[in-house]
N, C-alpha and C. Protein backbone atom coordinates (compact mmCIF):
# COMPACT_ATOMS: atom_id res chain seq x y z
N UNK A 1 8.48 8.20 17.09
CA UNK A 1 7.04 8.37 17.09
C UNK A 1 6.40 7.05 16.71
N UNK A 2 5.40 6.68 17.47
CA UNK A 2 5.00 5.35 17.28
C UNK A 2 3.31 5.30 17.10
N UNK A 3 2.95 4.89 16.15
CA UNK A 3 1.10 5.00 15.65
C UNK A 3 0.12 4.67 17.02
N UNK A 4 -0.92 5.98 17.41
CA UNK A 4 -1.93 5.40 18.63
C UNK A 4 -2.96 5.23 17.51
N UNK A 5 -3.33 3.73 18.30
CA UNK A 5 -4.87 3.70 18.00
C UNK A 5 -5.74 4.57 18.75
N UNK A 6 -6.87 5.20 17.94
CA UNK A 6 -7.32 6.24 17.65
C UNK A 6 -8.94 6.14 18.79
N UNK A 7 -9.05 4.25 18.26
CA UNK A 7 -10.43 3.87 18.41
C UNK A 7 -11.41 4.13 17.58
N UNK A 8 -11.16 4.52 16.63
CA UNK A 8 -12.10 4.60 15.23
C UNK A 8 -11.86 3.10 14.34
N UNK A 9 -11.79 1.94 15.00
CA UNK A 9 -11.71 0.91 13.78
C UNK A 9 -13.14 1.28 12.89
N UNK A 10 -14.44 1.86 12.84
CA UNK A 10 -15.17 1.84 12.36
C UNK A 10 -15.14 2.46 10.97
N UNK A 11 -14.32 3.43 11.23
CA UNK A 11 -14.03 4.56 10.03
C UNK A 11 -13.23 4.17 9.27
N UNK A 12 -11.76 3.37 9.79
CA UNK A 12 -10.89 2.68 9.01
C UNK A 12 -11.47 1.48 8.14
N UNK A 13 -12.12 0.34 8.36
CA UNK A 13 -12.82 -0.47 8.03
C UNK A 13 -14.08 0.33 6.83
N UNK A 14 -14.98 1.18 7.05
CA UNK A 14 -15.70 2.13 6.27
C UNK A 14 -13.98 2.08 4.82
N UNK A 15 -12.93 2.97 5.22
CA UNK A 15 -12.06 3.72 4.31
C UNK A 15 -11.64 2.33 3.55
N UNK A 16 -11.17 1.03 4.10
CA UNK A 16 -10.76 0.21 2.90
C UNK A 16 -11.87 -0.33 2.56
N UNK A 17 -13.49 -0.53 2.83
CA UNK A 17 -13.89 -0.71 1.97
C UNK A 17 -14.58 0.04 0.65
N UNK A 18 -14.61 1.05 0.90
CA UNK A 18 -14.35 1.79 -0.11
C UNK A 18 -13.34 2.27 -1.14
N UNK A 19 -11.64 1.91 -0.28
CA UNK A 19 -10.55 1.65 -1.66
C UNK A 19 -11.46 0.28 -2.04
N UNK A 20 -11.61 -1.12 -1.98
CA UNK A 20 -11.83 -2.04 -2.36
C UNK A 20 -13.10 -2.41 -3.30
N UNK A 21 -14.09 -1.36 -3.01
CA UNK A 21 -15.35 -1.01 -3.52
C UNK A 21 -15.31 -0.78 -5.37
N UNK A 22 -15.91 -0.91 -6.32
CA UNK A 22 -15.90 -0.75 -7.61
C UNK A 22 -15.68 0.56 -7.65
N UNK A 23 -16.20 1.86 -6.97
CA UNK A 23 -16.07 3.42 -7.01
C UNK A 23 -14.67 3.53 -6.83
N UNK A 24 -14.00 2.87 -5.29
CA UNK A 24 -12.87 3.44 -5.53
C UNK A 24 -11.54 2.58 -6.09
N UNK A 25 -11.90 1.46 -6.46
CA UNK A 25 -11.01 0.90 -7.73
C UNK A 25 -10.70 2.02 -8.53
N UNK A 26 -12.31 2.63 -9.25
CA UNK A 26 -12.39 3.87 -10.63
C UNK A 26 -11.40 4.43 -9.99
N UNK A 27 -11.68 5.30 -8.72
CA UNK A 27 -11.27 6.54 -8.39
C UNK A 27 -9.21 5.99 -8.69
N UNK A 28 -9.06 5.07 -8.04
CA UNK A 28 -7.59 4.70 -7.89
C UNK A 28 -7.00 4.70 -9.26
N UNK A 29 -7.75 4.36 -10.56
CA UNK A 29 -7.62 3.86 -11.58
C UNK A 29 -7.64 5.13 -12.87
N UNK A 30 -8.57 6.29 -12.62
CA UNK A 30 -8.56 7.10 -13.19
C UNK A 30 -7.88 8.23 -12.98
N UNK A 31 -7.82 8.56 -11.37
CA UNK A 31 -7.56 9.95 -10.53
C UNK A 31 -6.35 9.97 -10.22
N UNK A 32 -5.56 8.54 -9.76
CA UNK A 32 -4.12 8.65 -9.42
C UNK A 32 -3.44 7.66 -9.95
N UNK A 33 -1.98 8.48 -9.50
CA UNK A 33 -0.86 7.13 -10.57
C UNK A 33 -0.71 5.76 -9.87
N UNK A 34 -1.81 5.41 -8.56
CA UNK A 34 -2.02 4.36 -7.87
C UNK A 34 -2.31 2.87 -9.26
N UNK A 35 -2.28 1.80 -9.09
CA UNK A 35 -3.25 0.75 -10.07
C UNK A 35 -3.89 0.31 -9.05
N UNK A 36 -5.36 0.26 -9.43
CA UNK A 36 -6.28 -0.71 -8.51
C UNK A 36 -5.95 -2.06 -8.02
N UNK A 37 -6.16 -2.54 -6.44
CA UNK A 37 -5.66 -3.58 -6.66
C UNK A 37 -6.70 -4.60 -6.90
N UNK A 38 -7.79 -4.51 -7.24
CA UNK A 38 -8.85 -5.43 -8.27
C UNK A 38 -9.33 -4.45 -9.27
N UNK A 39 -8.70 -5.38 -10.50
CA UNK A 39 -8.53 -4.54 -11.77
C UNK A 39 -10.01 -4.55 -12.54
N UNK A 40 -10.49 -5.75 -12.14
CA UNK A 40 -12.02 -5.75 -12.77
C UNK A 40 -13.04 -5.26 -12.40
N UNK A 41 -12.25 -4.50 -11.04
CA UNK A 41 -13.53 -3.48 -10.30
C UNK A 41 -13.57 -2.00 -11.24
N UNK A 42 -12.44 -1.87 -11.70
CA UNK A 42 -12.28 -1.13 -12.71
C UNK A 42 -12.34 -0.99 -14.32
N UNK A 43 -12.80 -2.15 -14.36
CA UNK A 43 -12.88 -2.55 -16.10
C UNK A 43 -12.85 -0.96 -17.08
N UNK A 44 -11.98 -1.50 -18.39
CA UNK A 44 -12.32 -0.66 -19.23
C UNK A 44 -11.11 0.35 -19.27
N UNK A 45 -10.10 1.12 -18.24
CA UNK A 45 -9.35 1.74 -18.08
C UNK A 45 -7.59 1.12 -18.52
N UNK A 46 -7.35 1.97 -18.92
CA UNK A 46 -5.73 2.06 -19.22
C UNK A 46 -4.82 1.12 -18.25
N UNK A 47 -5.18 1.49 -17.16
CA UNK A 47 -4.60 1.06 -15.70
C UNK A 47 -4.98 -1.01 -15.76
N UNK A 48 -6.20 -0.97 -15.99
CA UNK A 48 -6.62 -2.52 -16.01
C UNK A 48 -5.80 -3.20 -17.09
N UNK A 49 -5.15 -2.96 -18.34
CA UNK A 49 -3.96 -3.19 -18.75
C UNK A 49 -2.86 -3.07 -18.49
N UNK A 50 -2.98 -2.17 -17.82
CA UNK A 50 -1.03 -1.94 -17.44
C UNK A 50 -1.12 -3.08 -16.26
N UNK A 51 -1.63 -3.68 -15.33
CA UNK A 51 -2.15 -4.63 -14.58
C UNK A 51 -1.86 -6.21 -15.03
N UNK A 52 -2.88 -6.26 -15.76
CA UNK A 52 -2.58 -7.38 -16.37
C UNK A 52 -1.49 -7.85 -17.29
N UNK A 53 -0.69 -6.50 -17.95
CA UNK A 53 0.74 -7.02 -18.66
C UNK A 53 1.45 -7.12 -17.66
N UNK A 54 1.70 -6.42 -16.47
CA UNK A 54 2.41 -6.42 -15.44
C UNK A 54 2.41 -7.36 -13.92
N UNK A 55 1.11 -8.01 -14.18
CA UNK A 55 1.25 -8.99 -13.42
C UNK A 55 2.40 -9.92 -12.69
N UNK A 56 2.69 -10.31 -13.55
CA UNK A 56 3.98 -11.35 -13.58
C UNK A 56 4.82 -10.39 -11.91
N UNK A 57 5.00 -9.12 -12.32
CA UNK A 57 6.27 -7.82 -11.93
C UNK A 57 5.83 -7.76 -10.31
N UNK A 58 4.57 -8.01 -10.00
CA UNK A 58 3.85 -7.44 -8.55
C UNK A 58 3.95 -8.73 -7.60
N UNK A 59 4.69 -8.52 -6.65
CA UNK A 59 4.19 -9.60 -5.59
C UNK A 59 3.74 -8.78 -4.32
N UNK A 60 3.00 -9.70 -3.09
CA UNK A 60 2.05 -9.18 -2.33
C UNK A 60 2.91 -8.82 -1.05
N UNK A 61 2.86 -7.73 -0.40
CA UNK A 61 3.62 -7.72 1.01
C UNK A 61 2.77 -8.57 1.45
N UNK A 62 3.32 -9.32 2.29
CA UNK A 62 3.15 -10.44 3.64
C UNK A 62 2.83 -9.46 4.59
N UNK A 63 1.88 -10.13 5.50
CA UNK A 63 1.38 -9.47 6.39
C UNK A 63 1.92 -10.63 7.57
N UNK A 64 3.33 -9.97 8.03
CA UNK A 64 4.30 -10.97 9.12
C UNK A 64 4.25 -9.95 10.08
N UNK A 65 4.66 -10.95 11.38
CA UNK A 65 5.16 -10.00 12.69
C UNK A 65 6.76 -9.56 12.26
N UNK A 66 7.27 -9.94 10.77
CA UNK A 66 8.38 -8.93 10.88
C UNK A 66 7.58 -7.82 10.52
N UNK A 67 6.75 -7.46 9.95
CA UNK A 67 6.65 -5.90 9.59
C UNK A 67 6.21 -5.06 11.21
N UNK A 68 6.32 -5.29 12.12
CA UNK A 68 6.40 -4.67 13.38
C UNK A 68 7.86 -4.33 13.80
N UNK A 69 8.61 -5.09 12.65
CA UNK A 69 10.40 -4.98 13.66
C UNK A 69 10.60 -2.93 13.49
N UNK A 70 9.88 -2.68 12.51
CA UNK A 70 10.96 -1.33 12.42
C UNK A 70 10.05 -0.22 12.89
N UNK A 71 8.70 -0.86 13.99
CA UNK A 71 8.31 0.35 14.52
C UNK A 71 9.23 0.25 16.15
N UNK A 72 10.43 -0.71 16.28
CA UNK A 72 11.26 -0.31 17.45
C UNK A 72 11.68 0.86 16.96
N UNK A 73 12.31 2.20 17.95
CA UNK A 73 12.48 3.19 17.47
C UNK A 73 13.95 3.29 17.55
N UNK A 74 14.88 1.89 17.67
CA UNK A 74 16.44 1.87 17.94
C UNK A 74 16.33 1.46 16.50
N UNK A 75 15.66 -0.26 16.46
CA UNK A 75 15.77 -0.73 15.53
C UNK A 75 15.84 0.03 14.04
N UNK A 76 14.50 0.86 14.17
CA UNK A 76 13.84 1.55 12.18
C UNK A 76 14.99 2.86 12.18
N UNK A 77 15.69 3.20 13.17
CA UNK A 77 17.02 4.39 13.06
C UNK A 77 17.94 3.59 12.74
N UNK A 78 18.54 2.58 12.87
CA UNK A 78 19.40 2.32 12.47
C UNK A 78 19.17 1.49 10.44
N UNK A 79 17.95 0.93 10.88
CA UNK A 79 17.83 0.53 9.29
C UNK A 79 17.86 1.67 8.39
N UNK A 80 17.64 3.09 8.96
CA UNK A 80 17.54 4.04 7.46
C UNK A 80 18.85 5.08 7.78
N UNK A 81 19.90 4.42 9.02
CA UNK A 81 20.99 4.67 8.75
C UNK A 81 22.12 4.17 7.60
N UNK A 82 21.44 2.93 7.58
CA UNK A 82 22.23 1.99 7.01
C UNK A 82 21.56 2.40 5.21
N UNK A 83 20.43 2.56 5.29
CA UNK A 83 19.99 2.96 3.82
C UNK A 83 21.08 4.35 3.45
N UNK A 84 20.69 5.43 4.32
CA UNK A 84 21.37 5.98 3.96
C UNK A 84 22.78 6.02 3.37
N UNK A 85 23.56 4.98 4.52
CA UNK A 85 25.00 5.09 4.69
C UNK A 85 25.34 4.09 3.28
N UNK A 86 24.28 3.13 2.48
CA UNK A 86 24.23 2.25 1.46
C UNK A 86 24.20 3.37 0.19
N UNK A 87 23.21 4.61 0.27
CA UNK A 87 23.21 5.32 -0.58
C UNK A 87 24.04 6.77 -0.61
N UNK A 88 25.19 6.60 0.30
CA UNK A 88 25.90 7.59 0.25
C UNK A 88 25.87 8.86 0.63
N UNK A 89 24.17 9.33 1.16
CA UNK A 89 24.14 10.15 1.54
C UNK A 89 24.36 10.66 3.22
């Protein structure tokens, strides 16, 4: 199964700016075990510490043309064969 665009970029674009927005920093920050990923949109919360001690721990996915390799549908079967077959199950 492979993702169709929908043709709604309008709505998607609307949805991250509102994760990115100060509301839904809160919302990410208070409501789920998510951490905001701008912590000062959230000031004041538990989460905006666990953030900043943990800094160091977080690095950023890259936004590469490898992250397209595992929507081949030979390719991403065999990588979570191999997960599997790594984890024994």
């Amino acid at each position: 199964m492979s993702p169709r665009p929908d043709g709604r970029a309008d709505l998607a674009a609307a949805f991250i700016g509102f994760l990115l927005s100060r509301e839904g920093q809160g919302i990410l920050a208070d409501r789920t075990p998510l951490l905001p990923l701008i912590p000062t949109r959230a000031p004041g919360t538990q989460t905006e510490r666990q953030v900043r001690d943990h800094i160091g721990t977080f690095l950023p996915v890259r936004l590469t043309p490898g992250l397209l390799t595992y929507l081949d549908e030979l390719k991403r079967r065999d990588f979570l064969y191999a997960c599997k077959t790594a984890l024994g199950r």
